[in-house]
Protein backbone atom coordinates (compact mmCIF):
# COMPACT_ATOMS: atom_id res chain seq x y z
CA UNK A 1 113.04 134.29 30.63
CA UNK A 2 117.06 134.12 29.89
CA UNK A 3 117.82 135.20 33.33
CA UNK A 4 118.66 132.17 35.05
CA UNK A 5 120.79 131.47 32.11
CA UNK A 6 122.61 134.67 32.82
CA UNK A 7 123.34 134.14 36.05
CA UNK A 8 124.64 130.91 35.67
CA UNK A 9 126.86 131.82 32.90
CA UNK A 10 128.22 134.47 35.32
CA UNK A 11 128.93 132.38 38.40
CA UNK A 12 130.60 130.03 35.94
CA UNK A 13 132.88 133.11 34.82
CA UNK A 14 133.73 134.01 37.98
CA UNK A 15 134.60 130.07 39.17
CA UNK A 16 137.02 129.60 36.37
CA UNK A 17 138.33 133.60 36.88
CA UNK A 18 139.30 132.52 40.57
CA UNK A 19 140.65 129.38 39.50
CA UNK A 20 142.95 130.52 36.43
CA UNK A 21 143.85 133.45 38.99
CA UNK A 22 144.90 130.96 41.56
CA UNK A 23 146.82 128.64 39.21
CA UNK A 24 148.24 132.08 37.80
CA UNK A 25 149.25 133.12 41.40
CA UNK A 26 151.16 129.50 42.02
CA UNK A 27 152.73 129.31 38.59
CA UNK A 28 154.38 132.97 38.40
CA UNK A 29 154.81 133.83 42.50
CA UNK A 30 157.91 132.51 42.80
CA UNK A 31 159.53 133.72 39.34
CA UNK A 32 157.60 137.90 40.13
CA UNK A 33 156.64 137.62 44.27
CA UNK A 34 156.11 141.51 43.51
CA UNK A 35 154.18 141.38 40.20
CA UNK A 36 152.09 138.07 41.87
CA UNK A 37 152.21 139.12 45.37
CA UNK A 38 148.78 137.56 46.21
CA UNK A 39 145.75 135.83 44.86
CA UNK A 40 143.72 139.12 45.05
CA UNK A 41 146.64 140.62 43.13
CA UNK A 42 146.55 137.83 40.85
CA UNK A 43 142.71 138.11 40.18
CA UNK A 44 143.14 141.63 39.15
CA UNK A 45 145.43 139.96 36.22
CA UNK A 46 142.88 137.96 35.40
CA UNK A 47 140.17 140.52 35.12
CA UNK A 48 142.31 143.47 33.64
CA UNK A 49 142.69 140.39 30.97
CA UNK A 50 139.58 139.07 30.58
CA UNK A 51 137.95 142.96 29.70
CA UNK A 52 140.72 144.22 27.90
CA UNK A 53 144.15 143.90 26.50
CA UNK A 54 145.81 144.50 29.81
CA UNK A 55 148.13 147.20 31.32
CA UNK A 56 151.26 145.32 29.98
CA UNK A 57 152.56 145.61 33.70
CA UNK A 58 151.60 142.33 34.64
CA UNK A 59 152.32 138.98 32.09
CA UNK A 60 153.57 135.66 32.74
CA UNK A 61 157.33 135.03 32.22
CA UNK A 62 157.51 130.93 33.21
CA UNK A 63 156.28 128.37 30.42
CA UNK A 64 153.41 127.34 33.54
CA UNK A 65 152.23 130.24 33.79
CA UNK A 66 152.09 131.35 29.78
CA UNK A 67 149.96 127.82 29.90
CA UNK A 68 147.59 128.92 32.29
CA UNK A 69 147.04 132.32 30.29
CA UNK A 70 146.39 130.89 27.01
């Protein structure tokens, strides 16, 4: 009976994943190009984040793209 409510909740994760990992990607690419080489790079930021505490071998360094984490 919850299911649609499930899925919904899940496609609204994964919009706002893709966009925080695209404003992530345009915020820190120029300050890291090889940390934030791409958006799909960038996205597995964002999930490695979102699950758990991250690897600690990718993190924001400019004030934008701190923002966009918190």
């Amino acid at each position: 009976s919850r299911r649609d409510d499930l899925l919904l909740a899940g496609g609204v994760l994964l919009v706002l994943l893709f966009a925080g990992s695209t404003l992530m990607y345009y915020a820190e690419h120029e300050a890291q190009p090889r940390v934030f080489a791409s958006i799909p790079d960038t996205l597995w930021w964002g999930v490695v984040t979102l699950t758990t505490v991250g690897y600690g071998d990718m993190y924001p360094v400019t004030a934008a793209g701190r923002v966009v984490a918190a």
